[in-house]
Each structure stands twice: as structure tokens, then as C-alpha cells.
C-alpha atoms as a PDB file:
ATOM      1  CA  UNK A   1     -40.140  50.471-230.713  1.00  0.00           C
ATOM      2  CA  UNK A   2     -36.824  52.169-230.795  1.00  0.00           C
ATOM      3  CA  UNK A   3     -36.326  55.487-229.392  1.00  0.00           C
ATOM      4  CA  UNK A   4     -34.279  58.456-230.983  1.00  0.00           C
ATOM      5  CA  UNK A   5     -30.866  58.607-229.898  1.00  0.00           C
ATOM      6  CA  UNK A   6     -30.695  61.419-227.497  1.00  0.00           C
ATOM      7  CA  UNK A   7     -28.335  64.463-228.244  1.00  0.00           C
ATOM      8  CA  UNK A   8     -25.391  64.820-226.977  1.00  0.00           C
ATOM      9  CA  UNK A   9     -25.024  67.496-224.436  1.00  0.00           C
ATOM     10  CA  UNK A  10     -22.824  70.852-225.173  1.00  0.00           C
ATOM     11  CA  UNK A  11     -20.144  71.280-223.312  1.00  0.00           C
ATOM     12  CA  UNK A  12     -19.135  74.806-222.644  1.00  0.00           C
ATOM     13  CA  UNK A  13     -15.766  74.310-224.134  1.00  0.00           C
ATOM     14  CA  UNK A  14     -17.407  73.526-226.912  1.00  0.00           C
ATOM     15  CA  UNK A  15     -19.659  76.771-226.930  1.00  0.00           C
ATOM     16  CA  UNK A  16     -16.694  78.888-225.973  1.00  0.00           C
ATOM     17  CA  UNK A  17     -15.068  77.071-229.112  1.00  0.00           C
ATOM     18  CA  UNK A  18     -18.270  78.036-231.553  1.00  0.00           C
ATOM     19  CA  UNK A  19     -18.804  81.609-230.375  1.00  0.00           C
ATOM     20  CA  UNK A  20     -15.489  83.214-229.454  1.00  0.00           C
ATOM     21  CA  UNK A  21     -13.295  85.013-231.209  1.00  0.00           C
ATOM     22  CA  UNK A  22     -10.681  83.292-233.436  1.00  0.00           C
ATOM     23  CA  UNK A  23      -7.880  85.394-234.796  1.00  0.00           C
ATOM     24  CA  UNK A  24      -6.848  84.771-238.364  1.00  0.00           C
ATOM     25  CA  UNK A  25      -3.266  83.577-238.327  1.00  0.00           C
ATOM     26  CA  UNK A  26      -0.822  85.034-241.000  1.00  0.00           C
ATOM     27  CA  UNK A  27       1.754  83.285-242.818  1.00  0.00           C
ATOM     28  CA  UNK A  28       5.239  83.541-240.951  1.00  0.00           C
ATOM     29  CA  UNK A  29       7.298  86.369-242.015  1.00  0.00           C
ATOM     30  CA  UNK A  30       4.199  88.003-243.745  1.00  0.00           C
ATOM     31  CA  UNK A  31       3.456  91.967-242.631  1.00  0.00           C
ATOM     32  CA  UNK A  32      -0.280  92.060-243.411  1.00  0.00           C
ATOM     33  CA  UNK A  33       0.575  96.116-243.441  1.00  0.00           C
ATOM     34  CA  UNK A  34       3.138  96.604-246.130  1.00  0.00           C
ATOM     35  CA  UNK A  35       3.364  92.923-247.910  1.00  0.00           C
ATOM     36  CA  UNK A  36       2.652  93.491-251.954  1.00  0.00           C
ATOM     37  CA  UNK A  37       2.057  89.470-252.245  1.00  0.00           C
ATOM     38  CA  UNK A  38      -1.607  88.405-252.777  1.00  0.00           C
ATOM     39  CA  UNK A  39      -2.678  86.770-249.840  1.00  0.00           C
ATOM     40  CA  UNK A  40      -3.911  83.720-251.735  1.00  0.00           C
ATOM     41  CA  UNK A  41      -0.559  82.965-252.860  1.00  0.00           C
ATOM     42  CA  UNK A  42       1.110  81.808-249.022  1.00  0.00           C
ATOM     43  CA  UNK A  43      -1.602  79.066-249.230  1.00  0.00           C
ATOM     44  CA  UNK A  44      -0.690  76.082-247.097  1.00  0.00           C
ATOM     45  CA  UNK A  45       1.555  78.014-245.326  1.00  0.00           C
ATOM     46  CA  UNK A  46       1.944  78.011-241.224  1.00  0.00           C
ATOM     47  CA  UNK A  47       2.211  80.851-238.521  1.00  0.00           C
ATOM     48  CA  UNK A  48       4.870  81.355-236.578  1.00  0.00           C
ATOM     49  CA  UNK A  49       3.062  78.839-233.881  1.00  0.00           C
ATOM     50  CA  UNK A  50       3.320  75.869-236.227  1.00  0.00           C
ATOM     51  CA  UNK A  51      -0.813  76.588-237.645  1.00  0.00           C
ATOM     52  CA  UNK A  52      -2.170  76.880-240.610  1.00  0.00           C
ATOM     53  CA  UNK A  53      -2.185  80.443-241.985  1.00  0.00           C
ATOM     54  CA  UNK A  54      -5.761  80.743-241.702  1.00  0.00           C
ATOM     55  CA  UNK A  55      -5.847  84.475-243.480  1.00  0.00           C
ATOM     56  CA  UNK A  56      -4.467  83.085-246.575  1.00  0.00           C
ATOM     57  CA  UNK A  57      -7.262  80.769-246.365  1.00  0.00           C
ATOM     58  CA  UNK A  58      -9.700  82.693-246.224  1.00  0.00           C
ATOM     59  CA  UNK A  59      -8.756  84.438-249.248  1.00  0.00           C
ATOM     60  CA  UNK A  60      -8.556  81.533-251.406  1.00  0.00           C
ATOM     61  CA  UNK A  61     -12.403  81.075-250.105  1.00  0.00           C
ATOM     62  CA  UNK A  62     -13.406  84.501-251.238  1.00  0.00           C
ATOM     63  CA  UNK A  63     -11.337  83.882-254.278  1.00  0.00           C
ATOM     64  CA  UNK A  64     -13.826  80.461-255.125  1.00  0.00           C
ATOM     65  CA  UNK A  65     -16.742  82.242-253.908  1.00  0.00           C
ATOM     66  CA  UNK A  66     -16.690  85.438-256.194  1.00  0.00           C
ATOM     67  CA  UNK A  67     -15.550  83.479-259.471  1.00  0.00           C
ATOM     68  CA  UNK A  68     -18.408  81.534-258.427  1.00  0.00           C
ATOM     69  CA  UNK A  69     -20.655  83.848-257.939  1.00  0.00           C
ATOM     70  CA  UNK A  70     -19.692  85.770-261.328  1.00  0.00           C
ATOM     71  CA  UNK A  71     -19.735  82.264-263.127  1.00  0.00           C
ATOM     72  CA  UNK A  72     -23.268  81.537-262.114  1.00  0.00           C
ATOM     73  CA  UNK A  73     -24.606  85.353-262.647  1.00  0.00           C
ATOM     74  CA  UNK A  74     -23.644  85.168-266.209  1.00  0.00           C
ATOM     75  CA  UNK A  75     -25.468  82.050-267.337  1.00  0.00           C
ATOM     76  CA  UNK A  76     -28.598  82.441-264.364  1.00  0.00           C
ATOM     77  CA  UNK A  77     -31.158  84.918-265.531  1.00  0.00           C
ATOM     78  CA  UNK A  78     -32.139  87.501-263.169  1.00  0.00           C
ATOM     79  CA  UNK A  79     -34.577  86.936-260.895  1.00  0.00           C
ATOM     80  CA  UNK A  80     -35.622  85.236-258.055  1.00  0.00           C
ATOM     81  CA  UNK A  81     -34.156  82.032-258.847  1.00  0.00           C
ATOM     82  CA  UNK A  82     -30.409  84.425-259.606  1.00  0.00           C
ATOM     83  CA  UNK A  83     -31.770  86.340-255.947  1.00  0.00           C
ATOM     84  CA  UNK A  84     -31.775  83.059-253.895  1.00  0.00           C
ATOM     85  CA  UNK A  85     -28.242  81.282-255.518  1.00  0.00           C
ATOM     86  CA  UNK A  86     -26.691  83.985-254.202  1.00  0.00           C
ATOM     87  CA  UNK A  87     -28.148  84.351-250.873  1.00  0.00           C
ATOM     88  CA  UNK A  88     -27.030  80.781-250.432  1.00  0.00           C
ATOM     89  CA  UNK A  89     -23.720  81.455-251.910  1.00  0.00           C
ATOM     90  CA  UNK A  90     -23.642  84.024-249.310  1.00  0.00           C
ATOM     91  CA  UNK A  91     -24.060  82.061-246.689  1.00  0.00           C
ATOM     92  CA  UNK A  92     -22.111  79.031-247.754  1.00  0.00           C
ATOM     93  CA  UNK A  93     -19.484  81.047-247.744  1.00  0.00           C
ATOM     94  CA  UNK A  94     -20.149  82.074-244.619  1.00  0.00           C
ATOM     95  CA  UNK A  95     -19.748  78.775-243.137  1.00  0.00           C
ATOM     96  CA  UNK A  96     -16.693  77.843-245.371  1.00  0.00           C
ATOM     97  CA  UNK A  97     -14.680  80.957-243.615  1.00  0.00           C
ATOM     98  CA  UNK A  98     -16.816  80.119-240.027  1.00  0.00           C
ATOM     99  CA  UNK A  99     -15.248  76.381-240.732  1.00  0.00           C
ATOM    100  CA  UNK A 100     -11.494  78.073-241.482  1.00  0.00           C
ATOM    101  CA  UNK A 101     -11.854  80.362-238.083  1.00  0.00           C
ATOM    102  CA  UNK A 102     -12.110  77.394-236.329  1.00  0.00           C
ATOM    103  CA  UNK A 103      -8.813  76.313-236.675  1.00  0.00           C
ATOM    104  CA  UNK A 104      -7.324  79.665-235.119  1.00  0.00           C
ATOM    105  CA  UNK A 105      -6.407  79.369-231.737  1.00  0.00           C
ATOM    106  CA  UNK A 106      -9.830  81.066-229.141  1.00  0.00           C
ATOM    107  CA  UNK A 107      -8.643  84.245-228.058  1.00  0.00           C
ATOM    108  CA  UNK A 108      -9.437  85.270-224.599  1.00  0.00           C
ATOM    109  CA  UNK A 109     -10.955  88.491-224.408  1.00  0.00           C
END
């Protein structure tokens, strides 16, 4: 009989990776202090490094999430059914944004 493939082992790159601290990365040019511009709207754009933006990112996630989430809370009733669609909103989101960190450069503390 076949056995179960065994897992792979964890490096500890790979747990520095998944637990440290990745800095969102702004759009080049963009002051995060006294820029007007929604940060949704320097989607797709890189850092100064040549990366993704990851901040404008993320707010293109929250953007999806809350029209979501006020989508959905209009036609679900209240109640526990309403209760748990948005816990796992919640944490979907969660992971979307986890999933957009990841693509900062790990900070060193």
C-alpha cells in the first residue's frame, strides 16, 4: 500500500519569510503624509526599488472587501448565517493583505 507523501520540511528562511515584518512599499514619488490622491488609484505602480507598491494594494483589497461586505449585508438577513459571512470575510481578507505583505521586502529588526 502506498504511503503519504511526507511533508516537506520548513526551512527557517522560510519561517523568517512567514512571520517577519514586511513593510508596505509606497508608490515612487508618493508622500503617504501630505498626498491628497486615494491610495487605490497608484495601483500597479512600483517603489522606488523596482517593487510593487504594495500599500496601494492593500487598499484596493479593503476597497473589494468592504463593498463586499456591504453588498452581502444588504441582501443576507441578520443572523448567524450574516454573523459567520463576515467573520470569514474577515479573515479572507486577512489572508488577501497577509498574501500582498509577502511581496515586501523582510525587514530586519
Amino acid at each position: 500500500m502506498p504511503t503519504a507523501p511526507k511533508p516537506a520540511e520548513i526551512t527557517e528562511q522560510e519561517i523568517e519569510h512567514r512571520f517577519g515584518y514586511h513593510r508596505a512599499t509606497f508608490p515612487q514619488g508618493y508622500d503617504p503624509i501630505n498626498n491628497d490622491d486615494r491610495l487605490s488609484e497608484h495601483f500597479g505602480e512600483r517603489d522606488a526599488d523596482g517593487n510593487i507598491a504594495t500599500a496601494a494594494v492593500h487598499a484596493v483589497v479593503r476597497e473589494v472587501y468592504i463593498n463586499t461586505a456591504k453588498a452581502l449585508s444588504r441582501i443576507v438577513p441578520p443572523g448567524r448565517e450574516q454573523a459567520l459571512m463576515l467573520t470569514a470575510l474577515q479573515e479572507s481578507a486577512m489572508w488577501a493583505n497577509a498574501g500582498v505583505a509577502m511581496q515586501s521586502p523582510l525587514i530586519r529588526e
